[in-house]
Protein backbone atom coordinates (compact mmCIF):
# COMPACT_ATOMS: atom_id res chain seq x y z
CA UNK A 1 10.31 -5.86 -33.27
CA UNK A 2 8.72 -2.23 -33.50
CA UNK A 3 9.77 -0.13 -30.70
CA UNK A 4 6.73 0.95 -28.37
CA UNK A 5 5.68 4.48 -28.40
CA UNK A 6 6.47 4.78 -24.74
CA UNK A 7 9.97 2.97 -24.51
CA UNK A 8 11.74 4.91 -22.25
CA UNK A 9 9.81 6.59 -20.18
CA UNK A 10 10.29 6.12 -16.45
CA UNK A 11 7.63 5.02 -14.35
CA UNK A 12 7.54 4.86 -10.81
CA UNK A 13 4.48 3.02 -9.93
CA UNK A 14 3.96 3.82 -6.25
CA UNK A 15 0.18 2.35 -5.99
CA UNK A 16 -1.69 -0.60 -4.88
CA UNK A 17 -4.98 -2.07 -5.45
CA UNK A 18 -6.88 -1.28 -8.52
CA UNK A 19 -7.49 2.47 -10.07
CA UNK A 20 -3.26 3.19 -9.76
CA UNK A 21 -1.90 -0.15 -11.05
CA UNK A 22 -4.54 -0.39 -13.53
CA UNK A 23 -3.05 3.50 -15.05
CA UNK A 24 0.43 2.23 -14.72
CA UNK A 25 0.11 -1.31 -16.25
CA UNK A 26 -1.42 0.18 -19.63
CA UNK A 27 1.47 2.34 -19.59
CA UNK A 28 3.85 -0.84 -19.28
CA UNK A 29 1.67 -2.47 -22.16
CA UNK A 30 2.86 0.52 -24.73
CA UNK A 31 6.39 0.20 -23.58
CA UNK A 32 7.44 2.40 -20.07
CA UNK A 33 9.96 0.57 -17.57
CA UNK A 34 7.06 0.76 -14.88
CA UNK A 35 9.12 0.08 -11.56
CA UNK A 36 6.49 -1.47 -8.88
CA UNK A 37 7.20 0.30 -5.47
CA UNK A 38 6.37 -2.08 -2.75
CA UNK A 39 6.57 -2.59 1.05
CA UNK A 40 8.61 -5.05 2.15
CA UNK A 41 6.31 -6.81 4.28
CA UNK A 42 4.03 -8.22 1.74
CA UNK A 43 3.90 -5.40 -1.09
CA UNK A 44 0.38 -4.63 -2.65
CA UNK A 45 -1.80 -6.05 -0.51
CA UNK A 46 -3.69 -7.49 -3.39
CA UNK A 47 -0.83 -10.12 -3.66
CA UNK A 48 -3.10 -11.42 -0.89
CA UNK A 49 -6.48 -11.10 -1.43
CA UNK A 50 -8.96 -13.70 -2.98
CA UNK A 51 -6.45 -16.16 -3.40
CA UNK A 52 -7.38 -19.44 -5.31
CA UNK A 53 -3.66 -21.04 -4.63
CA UNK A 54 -1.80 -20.85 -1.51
CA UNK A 55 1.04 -19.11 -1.09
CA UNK A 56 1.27 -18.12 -4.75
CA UNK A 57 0.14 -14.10 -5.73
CA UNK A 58 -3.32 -14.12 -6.45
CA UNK A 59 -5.04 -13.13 -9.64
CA UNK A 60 -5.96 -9.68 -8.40
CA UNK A 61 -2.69 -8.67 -8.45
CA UNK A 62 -1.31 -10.73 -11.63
CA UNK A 63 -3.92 -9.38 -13.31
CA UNK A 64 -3.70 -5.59 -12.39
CA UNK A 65 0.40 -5.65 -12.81
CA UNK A 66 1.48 -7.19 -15.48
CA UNK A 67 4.86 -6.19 -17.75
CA UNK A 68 6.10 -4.26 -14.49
CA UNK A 69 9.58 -4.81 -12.40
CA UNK A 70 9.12 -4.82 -8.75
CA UNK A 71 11.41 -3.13 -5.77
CA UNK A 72 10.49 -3.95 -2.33
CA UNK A 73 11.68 -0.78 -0.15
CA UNK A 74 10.85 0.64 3.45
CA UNK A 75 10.49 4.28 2.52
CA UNK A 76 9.93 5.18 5.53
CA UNK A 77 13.65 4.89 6.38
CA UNK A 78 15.82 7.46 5.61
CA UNK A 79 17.64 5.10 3.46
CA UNK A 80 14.32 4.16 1.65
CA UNK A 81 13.74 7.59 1.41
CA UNK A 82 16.84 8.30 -0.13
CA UNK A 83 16.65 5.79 -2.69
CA UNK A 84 13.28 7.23 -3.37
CA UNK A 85 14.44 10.39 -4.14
CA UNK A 86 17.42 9.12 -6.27
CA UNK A 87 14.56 7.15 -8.59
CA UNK A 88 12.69 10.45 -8.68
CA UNK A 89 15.51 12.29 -10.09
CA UNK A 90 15.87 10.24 -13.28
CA UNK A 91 11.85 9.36 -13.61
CA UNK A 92 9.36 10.95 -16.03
CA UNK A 93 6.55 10.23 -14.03
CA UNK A 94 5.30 9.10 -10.45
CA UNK A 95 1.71 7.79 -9.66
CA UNK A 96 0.10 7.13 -6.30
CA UNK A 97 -2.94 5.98 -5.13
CA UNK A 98 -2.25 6.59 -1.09
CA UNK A 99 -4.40 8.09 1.59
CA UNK A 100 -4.99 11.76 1.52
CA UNK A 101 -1.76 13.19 3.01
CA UNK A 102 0.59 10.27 3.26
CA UNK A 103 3.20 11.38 0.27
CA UNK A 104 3.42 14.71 2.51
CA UNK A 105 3.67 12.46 5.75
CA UNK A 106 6.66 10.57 3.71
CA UNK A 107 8.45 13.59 3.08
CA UNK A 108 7.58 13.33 -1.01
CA UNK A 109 5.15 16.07 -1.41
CA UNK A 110 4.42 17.76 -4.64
CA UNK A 111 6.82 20.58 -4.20
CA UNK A 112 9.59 18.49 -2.62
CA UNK A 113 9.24 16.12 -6.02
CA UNK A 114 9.47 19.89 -7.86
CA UNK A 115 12.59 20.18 -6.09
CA UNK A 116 14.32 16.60 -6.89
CA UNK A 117 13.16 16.96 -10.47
CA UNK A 118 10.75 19.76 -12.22
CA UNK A 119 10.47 17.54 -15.30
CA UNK A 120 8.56 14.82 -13.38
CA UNK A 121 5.09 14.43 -14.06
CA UNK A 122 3.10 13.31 -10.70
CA UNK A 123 -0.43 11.47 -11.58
CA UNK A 124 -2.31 11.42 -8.09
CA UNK A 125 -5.81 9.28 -7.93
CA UNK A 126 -7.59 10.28 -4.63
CA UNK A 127 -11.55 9.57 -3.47
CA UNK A 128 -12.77 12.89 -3.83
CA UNK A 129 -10.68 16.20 -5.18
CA UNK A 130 -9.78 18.57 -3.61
CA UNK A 131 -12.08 21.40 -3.57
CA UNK A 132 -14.65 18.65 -1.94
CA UNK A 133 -15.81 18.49 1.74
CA UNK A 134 -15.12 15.26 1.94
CA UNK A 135 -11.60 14.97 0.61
CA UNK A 136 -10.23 13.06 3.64
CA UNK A 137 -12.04 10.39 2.58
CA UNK A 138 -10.73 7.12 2.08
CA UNK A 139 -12.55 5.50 -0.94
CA UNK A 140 -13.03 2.08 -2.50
CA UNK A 141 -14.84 1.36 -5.78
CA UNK A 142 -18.70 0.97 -4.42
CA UNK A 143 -18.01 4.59 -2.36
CA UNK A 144 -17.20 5.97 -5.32
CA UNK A 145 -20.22 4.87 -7.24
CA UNK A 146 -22.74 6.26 -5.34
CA UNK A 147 -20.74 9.53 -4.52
CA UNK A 148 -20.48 9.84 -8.58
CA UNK A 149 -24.14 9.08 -9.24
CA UNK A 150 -23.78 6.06 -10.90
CA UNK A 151 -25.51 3.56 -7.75
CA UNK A 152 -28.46 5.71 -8.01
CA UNK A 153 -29.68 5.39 -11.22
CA UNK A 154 -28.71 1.88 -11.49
CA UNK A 155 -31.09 -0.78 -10.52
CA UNK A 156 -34.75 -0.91 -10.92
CA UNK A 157 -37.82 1.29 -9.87
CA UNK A 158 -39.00 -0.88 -6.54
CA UNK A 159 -35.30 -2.26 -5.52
CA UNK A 160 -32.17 -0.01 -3.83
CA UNK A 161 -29.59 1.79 -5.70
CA UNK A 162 -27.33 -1.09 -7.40
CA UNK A 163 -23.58 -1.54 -7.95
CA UNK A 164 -22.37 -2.33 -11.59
CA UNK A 165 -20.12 -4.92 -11.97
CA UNK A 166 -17.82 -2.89 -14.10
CA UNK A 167 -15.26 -0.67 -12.39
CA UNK A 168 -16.55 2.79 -12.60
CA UNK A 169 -14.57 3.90 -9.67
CA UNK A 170 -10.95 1.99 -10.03
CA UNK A 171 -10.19 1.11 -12.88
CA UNK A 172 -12.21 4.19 -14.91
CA UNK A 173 -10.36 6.29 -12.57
CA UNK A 174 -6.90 4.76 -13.80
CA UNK A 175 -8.03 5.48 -17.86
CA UNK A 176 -8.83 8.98 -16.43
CA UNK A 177 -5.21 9.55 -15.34
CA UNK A 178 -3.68 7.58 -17.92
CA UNK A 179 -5.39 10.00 -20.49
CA UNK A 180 -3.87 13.18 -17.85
CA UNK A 181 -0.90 11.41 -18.09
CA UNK A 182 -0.05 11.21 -21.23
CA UNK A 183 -1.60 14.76 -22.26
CA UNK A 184 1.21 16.42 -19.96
CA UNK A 185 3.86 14.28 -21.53
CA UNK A 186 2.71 15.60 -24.76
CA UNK A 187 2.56 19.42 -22.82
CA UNK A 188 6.09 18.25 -21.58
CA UNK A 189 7.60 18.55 -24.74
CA UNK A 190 6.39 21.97 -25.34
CA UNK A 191 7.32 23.48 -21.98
CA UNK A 192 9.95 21.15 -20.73
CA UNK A 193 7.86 21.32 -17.31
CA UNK A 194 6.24 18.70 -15.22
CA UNK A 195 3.45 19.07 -13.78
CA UNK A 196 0.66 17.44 -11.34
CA UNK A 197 -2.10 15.60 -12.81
CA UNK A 198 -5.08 14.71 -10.55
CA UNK A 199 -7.95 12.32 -10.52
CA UNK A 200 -10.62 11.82 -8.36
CA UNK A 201 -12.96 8.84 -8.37
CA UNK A 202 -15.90 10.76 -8.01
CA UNK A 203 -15.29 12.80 -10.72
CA UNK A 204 -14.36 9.66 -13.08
CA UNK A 205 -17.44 7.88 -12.32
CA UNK A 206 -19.10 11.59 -12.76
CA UNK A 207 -18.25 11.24 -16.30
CA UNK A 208 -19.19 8.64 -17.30
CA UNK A 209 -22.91 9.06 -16.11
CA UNK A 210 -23.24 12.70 -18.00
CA UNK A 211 -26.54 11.48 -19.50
CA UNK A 212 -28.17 11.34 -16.16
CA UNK A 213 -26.97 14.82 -15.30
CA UNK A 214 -28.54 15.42 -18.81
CA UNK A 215 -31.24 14.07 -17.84
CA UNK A 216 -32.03 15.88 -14.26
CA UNK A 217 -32.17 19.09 -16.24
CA UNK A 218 -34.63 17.37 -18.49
CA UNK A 219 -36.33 16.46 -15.69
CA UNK A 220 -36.70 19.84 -14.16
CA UNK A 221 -37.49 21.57 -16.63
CA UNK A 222 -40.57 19.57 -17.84
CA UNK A 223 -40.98 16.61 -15.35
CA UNK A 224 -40.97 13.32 -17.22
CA UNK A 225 -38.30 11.16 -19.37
CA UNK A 226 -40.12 9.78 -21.91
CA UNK A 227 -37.56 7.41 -22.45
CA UNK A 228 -37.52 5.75 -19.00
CA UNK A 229 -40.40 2.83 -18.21
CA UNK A 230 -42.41 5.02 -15.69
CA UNK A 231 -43.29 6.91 -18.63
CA UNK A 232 -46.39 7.69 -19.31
CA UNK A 233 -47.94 5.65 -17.07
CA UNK A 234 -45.80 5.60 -14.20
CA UNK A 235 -44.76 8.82 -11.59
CA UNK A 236 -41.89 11.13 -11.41
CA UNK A 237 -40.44 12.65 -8.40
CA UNK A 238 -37.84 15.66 -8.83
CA UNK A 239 -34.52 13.23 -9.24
CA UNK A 240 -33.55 11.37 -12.24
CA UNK A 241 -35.30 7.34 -11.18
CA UNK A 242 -33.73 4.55 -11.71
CA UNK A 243 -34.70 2.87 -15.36
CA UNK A 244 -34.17 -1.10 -15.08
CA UNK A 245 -32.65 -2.27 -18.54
CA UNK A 246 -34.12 0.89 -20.41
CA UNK A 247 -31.37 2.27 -22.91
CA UNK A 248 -31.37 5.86 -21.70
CA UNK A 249 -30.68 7.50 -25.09
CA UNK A 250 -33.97 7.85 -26.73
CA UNK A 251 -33.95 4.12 -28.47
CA UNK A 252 -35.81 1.96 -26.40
CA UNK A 253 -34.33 -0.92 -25.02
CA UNK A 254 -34.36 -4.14 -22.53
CA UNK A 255 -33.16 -7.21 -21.72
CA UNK A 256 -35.48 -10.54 -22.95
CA UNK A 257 -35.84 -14.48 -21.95
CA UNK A 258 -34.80 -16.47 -24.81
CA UNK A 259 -34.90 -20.03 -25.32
CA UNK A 260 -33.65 -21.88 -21.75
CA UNK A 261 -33.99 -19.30 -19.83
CA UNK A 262 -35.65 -21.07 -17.27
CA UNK A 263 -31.72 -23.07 -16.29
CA UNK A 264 -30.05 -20.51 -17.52
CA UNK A 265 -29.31 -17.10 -15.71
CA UNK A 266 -27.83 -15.91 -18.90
CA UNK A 267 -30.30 -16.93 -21.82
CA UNK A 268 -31.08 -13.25 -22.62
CA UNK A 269 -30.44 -10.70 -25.34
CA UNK A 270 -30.35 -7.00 -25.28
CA UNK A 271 -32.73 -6.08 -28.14
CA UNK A 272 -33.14 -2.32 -29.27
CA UNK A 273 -36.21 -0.69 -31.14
CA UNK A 274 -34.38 1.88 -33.10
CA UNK A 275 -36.88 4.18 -34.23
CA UNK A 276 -35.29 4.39 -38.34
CA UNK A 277 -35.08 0.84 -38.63
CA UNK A 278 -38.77 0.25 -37.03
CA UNK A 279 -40.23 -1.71 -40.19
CA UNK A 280 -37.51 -4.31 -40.62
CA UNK A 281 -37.54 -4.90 -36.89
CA UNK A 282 -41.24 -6.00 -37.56
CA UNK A 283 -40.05 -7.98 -40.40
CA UNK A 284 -37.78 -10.11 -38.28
CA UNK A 285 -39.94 -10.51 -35.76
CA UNK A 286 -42.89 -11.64 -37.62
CA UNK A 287 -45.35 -8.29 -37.40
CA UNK A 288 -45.18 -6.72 -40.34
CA UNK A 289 -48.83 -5.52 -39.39
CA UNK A 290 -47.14 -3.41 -37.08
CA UNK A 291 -45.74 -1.28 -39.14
CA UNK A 292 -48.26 0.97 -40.38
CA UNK A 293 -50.51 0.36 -37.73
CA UNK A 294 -51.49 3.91 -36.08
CA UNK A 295 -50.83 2.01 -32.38
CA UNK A 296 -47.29 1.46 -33.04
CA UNK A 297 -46.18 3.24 -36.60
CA UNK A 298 -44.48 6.22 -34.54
CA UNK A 299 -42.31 6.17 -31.65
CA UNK A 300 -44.47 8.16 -29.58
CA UNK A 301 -47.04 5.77 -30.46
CA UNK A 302 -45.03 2.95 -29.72
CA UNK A 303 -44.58 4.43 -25.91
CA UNK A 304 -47.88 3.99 -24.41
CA UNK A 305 -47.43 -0.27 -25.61
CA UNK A 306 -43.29 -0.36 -25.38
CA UNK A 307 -43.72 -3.68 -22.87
CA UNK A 308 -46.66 -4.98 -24.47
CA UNK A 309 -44.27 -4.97 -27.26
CA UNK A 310 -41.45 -6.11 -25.82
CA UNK A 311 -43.22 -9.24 -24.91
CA UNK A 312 -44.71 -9.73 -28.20
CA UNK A 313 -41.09 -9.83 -28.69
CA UNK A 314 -40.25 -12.86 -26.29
CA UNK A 315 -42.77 -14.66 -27.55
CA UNK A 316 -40.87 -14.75 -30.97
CA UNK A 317 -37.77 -15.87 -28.92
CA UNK A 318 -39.41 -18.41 -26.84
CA UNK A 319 -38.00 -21.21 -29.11
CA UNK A 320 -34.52 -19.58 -30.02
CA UNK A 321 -31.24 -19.88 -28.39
CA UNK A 322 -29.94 -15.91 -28.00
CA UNK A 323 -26.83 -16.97 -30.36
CA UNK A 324 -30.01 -17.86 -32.92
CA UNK A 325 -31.89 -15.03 -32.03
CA UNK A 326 -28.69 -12.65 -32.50
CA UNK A 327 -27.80 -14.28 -35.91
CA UNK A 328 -31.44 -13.80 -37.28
CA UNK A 329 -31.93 -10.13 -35.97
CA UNK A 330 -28.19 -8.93 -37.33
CA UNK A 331 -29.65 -9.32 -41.06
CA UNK A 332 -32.80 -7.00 -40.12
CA UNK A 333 -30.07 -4.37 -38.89
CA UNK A 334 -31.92 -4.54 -35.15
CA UNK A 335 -28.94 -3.67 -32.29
CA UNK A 336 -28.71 -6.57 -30.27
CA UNK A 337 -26.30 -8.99 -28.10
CA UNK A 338 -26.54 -11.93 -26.52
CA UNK A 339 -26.44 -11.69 -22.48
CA UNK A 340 -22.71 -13.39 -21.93
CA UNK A 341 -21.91 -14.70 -18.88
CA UNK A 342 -18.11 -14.38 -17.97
CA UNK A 343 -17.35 -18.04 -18.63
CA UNK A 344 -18.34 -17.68 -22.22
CA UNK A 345 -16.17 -14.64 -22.71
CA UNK A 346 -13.41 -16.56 -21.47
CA UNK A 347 -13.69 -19.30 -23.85
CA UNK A 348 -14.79 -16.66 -26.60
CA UNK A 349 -13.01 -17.59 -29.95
CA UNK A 350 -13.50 -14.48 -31.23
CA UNK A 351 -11.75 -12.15 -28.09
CA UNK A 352 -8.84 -14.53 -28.09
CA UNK A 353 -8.23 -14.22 -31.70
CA UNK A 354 -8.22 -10.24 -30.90
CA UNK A 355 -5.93 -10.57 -27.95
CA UNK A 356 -8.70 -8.84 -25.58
CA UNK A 357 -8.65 -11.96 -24.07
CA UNK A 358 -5.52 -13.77 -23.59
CA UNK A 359 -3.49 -16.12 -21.93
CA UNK A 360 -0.30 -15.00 -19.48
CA UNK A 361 2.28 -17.21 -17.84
CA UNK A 362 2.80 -16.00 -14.23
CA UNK A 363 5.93 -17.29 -12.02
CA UNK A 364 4.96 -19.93 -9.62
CA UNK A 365 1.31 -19.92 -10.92
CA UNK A 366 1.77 -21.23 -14.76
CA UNK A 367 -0.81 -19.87 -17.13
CA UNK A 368 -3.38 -18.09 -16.10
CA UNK A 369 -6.25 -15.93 -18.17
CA UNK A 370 -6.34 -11.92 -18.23
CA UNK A 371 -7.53 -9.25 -20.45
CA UNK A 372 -5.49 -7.82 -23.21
CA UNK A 373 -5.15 -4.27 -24.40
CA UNK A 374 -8.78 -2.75 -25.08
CA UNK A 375 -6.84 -0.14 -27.50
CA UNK A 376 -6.29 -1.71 -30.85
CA UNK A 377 -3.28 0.29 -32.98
CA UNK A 378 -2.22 -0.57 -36.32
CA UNK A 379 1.72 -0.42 -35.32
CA UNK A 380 1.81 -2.28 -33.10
CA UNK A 381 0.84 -4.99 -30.63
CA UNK A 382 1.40 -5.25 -26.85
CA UNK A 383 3.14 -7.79 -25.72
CA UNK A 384 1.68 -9.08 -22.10
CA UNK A 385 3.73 -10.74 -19.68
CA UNK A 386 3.32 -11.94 -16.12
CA UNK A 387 3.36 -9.68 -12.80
CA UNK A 388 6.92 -9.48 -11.13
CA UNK A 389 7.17 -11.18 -7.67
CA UNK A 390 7.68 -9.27 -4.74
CA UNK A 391 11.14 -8.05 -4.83
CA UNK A 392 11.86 -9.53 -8.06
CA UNK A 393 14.29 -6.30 -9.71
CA UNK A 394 15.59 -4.86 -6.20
CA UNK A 395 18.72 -5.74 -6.79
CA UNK A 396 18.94 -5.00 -10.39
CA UNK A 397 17.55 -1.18 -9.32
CA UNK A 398 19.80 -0.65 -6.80
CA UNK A 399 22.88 -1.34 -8.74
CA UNK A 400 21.62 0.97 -11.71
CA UNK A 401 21.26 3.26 -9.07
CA UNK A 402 24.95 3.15 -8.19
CA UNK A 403 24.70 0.78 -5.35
CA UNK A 404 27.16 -1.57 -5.01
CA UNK A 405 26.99 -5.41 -3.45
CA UNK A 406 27.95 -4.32 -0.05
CA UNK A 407 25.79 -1.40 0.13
CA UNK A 408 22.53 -3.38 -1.60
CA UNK A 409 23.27 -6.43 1.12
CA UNK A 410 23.24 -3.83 4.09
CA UNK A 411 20.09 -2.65 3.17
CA UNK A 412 18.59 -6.03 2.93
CA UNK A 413 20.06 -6.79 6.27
CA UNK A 414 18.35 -4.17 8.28
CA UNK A 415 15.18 -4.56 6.55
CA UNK A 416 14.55 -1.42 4.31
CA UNK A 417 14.75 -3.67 1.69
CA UNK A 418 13.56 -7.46 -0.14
């Protein structure tokens, strides 16, 4: 088997929920020994929540920490302190996901882990950073969309700001530090320093919605987005509006009824009108007309009628499936997709054969269904296995820590460890 390019690197995964244990389990995935660091009463509190079996650690968890080992410890003791520190001494990197100010509180701030070991790389995700206001902030994953812009300018014109689905705040924030995290291991090798490697939420979901700050300064500067619905015909205020299923980047764009739409909440596709490949997208659709027709020829022309078109458009779907739809439009070159619901990416042929989608067996849950690694390499492939139970390596970490049977049973006895 090919060695992973991470094997042996030492990961203390101190984090719970999503945006931390989503960073640490992708480094697990390309080979670190990612250690789990959990309380003893109950660990990650998402072994808890949404459960669909009783008693058994629910899929929020299973599917967030995968390929890790987990110690169950009461740092808060001066014992669990000190084993703490004796991990932190032989680790390559720490991450932690806690309240502002609680790894001071512990006694584990950033210059005390300096101290224990200046080669340790600490990778911090908080709500907010640090120059902010509102850095005491505790944050979840809908705060941190609409503190990063995102619930704003999602949704449509006469409706609230909207959530996405997708998390922008927790999980984006974990690919943000798991990208800091490896660029100081690289910067490790040239210095032979740790360092501190910070992410806040806000600033993840920030980047990822650069085209509306692009945008804002478009809209200052001459007061309309041509590419957004309420253009030309609609109003502008001085903010960046929200654009319904527009596209955003200058190829117009939006979500159409297909055949059985009517039962089905999903029988949609996205179809795009890219302005270079305007006359075969007539072609397909049956309106070659259209294409030299001064009304629609140019895509400032096409503007003024964009929905007019766009329902032209469902009329030509009316009596095809969006699979059909998608299969016809692919040989005219129009960008399109079928609306999927998640049922029908679970059962996708296609994702499983990829491994984005795959199947896991979990300890006292049997096989359950996750997502694989998004990152394709051609060395490799990760090998995913199920979450550790609470607990599961304490043992087996103490002793490689030089505890011995008396000392580990001790521990367990008064509680600062399970």
């Amino acid at each position: 088997m090919t060695e992973l390019p991470l094997t042996g690197t030492k990961v203390i995964d101190f984090t719970g929920v999503q945006a931390g244990p989503a960073c640490t389990q992708m480094l697990a995935w390309y080979g670190a020994d990612v250690l789990k660091v959990e309380r003893v009463d109950g660990g990650d509190v998402t072994r808890t929540q949404l459960r669909d079996i009783p008693d058994v650690d629910a899929l929020y968890f299973t599917m967030l920490n995968s390929n890790k080992r987990s110690l169950a410890i009461n740092t808060r003791t001066p014992e669990g302190l000190a084993v703490m520190e004796r991990l932190i001494r032989d680790a390559d990197i720490l991450v932690e996901n806690f309240a502002p100010g609680a790894m001071d509180r512990m006694g584990l701030s950033w210059e005390r882990i300096q101290e224990l070991n200046p080669r340790l790389i600490f990778g911090s995700v908080k709500g907010f950073n640090d120059e902010s206001s509102w850095a005491d902030l505790k944050v979840y994953e809908n705060v941190a969309q609409c503190a990063g812009g995102a619930a704003s300018t999602t949704g449509f014109w006469d409706g609230p700001p909207t959530i996405s689905a997708a998390a922008l705040g927790d999980s984006n924030s974990g690919m943000h530090l798991l990208i800091g995290l490896l660029t100081a291991l690289v910067d490790r090798e040239k210095t032979g320093k740790g360092q501190k490697v910070s992410v806040s939420m806000q600033d993840a979901v920030l980047n990822l919605c650069r085209v509306k700050l692009r945008d804002q300064q478009r809209l200052e500067r001459v007061g309309y987005l041509e590419e957004y619905p309420q253009y030309p015909n609609g109003t502008f205020t001085d903010v960046v509006p929200r654009g319904g299923n527009a596209g955003g980047g200058g190829q117009p764009g939006w979500v159409l009824k297909c055949k059985g739409w009517e039962d089905d909440p999903n029988a949609y596709i996205y179809f795009t009108i890219q302005e270079q490949n305007w006359a075969r997208t007539c072609e397909a659709i049956g309106k070659p007309e259209w294409v030299a027709d001064p009304e629609y020829d140019t895509a400032r022309a096409r503007e003024t009628h964009i929905f007019d078109i766009f329902a032209e458009i469902e009329k030509w779907l009316a009596d095809k499936t969006k699979y059909e739809a998608v299969d016809i439009l692919r040989t005219f070159g129009v960008p399109c997709a079928p609306v999927l619901s998640m049922k029908e990416i679970a059962h996708d042929a296609d994702l499983r054969k990829s491994g984005t989608v795959i199947e896991v067996e979990q300890k006292g849950r049997g096989t359950y269904l996750t997502v694989g690694s998004p990152v394709k390499f051609s060395g490799f492939t990760p090998e995913i296995t199920g979450a550790p139970l609470l607990g599961e390596h304490t043992d087996e970490v103490l002793a490689s820590l030089g505890y011995d049977a008396d000392a580990i049973a001790r521990l367990r006895t008064e509680n600062v460890v399970a």
